[in-house]
C-alpha atoms as a PDB file:
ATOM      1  CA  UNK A   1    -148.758 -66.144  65.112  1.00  0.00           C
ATOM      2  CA  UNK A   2    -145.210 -66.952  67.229  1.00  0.00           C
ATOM      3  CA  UNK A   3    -142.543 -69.433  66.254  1.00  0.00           C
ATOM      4  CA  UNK A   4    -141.302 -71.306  68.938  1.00  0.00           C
ATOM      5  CA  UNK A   5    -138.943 -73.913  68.771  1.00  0.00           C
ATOM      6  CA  UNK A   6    -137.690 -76.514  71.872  1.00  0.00           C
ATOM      7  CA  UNK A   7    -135.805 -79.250  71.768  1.00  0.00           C
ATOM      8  CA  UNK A   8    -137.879 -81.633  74.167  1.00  0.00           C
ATOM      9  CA  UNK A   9    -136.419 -85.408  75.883  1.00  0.00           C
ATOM     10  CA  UNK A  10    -138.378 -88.315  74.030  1.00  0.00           C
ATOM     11  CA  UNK A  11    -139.106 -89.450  77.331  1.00  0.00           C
ATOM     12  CA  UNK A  12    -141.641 -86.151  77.920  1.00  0.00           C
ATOM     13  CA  UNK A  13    -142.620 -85.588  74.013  1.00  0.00           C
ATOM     14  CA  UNK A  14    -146.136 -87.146  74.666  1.00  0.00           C
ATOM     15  CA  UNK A  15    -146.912 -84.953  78.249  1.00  0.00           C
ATOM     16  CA  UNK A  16    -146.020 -82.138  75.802  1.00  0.00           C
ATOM     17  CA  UNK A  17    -148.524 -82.353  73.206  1.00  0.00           C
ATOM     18  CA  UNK A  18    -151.051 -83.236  75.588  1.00  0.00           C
ATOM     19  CA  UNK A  19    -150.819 -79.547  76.958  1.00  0.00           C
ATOM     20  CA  UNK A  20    -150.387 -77.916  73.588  1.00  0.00           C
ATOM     21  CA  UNK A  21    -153.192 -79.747  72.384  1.00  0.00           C
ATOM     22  CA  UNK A  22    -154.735 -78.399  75.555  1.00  0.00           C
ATOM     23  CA  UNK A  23    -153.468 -75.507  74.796  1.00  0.00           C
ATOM     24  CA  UNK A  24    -155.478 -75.625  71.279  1.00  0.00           C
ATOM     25  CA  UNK A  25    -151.905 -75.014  69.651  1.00  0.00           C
ATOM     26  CA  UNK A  26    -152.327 -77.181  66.233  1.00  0.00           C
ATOM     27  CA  UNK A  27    -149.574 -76.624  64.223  1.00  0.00           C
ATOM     28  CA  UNK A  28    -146.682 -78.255  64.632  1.00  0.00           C
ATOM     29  CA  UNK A  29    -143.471 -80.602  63.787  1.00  0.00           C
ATOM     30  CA  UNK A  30    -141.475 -82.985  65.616  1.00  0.00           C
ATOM     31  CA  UNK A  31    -138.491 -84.368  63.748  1.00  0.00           C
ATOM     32  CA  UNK A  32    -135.231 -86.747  65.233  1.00  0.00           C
ATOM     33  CA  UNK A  33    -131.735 -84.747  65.832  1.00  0.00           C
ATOM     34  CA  UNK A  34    -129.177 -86.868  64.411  1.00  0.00           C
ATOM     35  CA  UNK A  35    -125.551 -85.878  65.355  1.00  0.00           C
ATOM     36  CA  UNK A  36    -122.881 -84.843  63.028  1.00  0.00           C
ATOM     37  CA  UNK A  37    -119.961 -86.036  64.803  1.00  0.00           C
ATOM     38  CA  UNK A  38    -118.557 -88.615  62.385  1.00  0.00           C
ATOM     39  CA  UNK A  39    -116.105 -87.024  60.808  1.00  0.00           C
ATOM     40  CA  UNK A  40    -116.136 -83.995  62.462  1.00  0.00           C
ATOM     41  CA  UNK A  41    -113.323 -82.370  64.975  1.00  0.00           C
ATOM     42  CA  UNK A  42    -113.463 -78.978  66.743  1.00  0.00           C
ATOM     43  CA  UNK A  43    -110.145 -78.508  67.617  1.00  0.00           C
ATOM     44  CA  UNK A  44    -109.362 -78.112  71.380  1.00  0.00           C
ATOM     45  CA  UNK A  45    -112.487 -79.676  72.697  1.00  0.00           C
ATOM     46  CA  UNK A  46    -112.097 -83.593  73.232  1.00  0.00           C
ATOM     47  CA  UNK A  47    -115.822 -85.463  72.147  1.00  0.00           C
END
């Protein structure tokens, strides 16, 4: 068993599992980023 992980455009998720179901790869999650910038500053480096 590997771990892989990939962050994949929502625009292509569906081609995706196509293959890995293809692939007869069954286990697997998809979850949403969501961004942490509210509220957060890194200084020198302009968002």
């Amino acid at each position: 068993m590997k771990l892989i992980v990939a962050i994949i455009r929502p625009e292509k998720l569906q081609e995706v599992l196509e293959a890995l179901f293809k692939a007869e790869v069954r286990g697997l999650s998809v979850t949403t980023p969501r961004s942490l910038e509210r509220g957060f500053a890194v200084p020198g480096i302009d968002l």
